[in-house]
C-alpha atoms as a PDB file:
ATOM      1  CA  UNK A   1       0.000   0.000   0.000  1.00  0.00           C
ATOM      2  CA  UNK A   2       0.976   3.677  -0.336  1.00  0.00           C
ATOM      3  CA  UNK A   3       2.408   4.860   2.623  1.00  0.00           C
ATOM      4  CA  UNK A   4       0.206   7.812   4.203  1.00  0.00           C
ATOM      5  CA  UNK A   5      -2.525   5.765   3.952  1.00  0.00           C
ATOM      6  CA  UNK A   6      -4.856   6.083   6.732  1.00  0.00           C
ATOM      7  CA  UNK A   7      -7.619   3.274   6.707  1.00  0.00           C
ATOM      8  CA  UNK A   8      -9.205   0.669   3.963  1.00  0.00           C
ATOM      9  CA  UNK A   9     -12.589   1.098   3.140  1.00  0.00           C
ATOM     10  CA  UNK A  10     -14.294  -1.533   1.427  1.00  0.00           C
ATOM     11  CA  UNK A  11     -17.789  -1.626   0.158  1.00  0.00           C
ATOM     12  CA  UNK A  12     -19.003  -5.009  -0.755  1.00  0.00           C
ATOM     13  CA  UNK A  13     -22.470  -5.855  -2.386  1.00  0.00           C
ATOM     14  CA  UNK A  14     -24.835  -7.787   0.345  1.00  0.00           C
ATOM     15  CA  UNK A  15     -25.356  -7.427   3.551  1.00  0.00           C
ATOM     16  CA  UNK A  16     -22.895  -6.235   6.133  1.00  0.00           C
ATOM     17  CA  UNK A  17     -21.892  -6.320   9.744  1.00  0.00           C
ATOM     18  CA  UNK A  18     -20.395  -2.925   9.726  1.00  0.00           C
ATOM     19  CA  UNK A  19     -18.738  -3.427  13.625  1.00  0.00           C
ATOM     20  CA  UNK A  20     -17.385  -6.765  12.687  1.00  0.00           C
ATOM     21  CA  UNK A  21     -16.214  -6.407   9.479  1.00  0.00           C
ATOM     22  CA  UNK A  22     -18.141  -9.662   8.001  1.00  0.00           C
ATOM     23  CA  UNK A  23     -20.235  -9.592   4.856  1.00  0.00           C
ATOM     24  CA  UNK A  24     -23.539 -11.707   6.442  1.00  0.00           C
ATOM     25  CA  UNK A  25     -24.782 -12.411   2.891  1.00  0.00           C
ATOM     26  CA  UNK A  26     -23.358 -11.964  -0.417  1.00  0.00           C
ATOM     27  CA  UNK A  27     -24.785 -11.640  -4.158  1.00  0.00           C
ATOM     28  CA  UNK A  28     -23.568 -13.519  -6.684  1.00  0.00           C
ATOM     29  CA  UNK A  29     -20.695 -10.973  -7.812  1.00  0.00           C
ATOM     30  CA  UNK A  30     -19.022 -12.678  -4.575  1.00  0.00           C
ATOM     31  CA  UNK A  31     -19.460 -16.521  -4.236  1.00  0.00           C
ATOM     32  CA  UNK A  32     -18.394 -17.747  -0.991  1.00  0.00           C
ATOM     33  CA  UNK A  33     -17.693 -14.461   0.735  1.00  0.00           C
ATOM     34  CA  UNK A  34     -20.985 -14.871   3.452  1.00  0.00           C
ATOM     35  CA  UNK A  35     -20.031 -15.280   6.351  1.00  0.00           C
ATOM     36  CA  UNK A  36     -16.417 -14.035   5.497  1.00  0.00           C
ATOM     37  CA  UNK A  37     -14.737 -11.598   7.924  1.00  0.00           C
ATOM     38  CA  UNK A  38     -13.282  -9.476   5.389  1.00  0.00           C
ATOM     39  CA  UNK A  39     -12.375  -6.567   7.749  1.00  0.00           C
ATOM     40  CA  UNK A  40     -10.119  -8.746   9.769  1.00  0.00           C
ATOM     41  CA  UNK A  41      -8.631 -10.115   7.301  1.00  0.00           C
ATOM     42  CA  UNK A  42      -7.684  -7.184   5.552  1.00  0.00           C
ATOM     43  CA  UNK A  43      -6.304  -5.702   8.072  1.00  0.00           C
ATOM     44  CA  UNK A  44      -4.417  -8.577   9.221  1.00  0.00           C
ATOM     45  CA  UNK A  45      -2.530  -8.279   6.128  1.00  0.00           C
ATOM     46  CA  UNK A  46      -2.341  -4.384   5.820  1.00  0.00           C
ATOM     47  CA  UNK A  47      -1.750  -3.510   9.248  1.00  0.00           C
ATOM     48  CA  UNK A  48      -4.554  -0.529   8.513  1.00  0.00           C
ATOM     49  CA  UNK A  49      -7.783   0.045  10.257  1.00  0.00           C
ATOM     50  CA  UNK A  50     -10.714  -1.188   7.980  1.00  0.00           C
ATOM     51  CA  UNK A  51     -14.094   0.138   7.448  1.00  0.00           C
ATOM     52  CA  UNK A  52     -16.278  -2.443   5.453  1.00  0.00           C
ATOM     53  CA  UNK A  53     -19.786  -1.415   4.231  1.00  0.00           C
ATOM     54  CA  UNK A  54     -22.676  -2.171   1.915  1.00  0.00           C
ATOM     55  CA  UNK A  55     -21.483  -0.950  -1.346  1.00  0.00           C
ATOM     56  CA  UNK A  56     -24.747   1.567  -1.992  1.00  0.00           C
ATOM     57  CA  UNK A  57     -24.074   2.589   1.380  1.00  0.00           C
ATOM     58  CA  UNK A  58     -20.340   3.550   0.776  1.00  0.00           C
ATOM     59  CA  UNK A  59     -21.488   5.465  -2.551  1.00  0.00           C
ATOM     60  CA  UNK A  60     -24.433   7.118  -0.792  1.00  0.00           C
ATOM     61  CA  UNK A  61     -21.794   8.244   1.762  1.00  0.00           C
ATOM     62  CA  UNK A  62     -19.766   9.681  -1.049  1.00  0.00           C
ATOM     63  CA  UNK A  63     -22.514  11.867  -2.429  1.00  0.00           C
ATOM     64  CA  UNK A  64     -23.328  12.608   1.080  1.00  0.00           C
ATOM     65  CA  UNK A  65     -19.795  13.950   1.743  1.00  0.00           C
ATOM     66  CA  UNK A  66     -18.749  15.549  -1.763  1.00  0.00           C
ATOM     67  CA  UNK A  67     -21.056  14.996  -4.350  1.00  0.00           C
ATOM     68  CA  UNK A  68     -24.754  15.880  -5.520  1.00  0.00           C
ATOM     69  CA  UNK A  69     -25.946  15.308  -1.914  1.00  0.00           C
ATOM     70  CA  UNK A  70     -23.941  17.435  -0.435  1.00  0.00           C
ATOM     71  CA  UNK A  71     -26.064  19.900   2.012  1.00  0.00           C
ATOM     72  CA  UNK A  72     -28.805  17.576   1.773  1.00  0.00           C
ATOM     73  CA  UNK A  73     -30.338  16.608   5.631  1.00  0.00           C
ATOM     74  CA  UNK A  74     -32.581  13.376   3.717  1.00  0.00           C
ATOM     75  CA  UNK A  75     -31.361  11.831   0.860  1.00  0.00           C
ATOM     76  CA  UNK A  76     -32.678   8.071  -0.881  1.00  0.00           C
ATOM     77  CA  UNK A  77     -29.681   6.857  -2.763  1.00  0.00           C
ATOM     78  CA  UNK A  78     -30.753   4.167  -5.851  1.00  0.00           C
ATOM     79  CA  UNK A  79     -27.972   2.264  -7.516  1.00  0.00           C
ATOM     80  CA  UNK A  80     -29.009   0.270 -10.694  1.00  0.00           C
ATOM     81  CA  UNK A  81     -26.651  -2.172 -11.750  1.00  0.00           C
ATOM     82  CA  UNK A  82     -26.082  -5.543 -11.535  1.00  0.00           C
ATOM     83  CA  UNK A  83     -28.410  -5.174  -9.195  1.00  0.00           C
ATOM     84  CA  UNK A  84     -30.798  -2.694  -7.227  1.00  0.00           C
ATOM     85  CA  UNK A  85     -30.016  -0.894  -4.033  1.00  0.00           C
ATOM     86  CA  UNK A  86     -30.542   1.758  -1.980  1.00  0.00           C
ATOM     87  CA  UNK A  87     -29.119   3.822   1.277  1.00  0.00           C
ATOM     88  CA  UNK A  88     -31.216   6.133   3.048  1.00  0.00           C
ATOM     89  CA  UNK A  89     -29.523   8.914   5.036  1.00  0.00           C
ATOM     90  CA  UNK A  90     -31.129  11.762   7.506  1.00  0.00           C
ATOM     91  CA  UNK A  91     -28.800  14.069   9.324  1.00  0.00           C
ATOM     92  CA  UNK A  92     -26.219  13.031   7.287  1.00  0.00           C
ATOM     93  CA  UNK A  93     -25.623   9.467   8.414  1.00  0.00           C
ATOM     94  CA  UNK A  94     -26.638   5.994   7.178  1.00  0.00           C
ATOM     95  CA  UNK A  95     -29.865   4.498   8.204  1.00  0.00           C
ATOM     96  CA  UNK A  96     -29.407   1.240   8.609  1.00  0.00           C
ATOM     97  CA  UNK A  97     -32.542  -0.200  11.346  1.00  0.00           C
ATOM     98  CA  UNK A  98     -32.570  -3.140  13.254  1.00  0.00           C
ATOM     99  CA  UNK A  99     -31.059  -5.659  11.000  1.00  0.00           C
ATOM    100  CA  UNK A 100     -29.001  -3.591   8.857  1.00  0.00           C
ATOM    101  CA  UNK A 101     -30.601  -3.552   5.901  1.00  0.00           C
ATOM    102  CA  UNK A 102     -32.663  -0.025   5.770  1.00  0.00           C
ATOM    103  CA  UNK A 103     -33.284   1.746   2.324  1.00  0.00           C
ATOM    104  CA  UNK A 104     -32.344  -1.503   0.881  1.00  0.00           C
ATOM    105  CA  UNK A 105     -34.404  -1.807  -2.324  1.00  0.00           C
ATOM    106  CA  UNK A 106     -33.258  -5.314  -3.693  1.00  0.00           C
ATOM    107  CA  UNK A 107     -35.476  -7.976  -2.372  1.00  0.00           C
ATOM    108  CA  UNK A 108     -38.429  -5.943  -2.495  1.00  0.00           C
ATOM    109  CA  UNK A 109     -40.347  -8.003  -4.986  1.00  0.00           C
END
């Protein structure tokens, strides 16, 4: 890695336990990574803090920060891909509700 670097950040599609680091459930960009602690691991081999997120959540955050949502106090973020998904955000943080999966549009149907 570059040196100055202060963290990793990784934003994986699925769901995510943001303290722990593991992706609970993956799509099928990522076979085999539920249950994977990806954080840990990571940062086992970087020696760097790591931050690991749903992946709309990480763009959302993005926007949020320096983009077209900057300013914004509510914002409904919709990523159409390979997939769909959404992040929701109020007061400029991630809503994620009791099982982490808030303003997630995917399984909907």
């Amino acid at each position: 890695l570059a040196s100055g670097a202060a963290f990793v950040g990784i934003g994986a599609p699925g769901t995510v336990d943001t303290r722990t680091g593991t992706v609970r459930s993956a799509t099928d960009l990522l076979p085999g990574w539920a249950g994977t602690a990806v954080g840990p691991a990571v940062e086992a081999a970087t020696g760097l803090p790591v931050l690991v997120d749903n992946d709309v959540n990480v763009l959302a955050l993005g926007e949020l920060r320096r983009g077209a949502a900057a300013g914004h106090d509510a914002v409904l973020y919709v990523s159409v891909g390979t997939g769909v998904g959404g992040a929701l955000a109020l007061g400029g943080r991630i809503v994620r509700g009791a099982r982490g999966v808030a303003g997630e549009l995917g399984h909907l149907a």
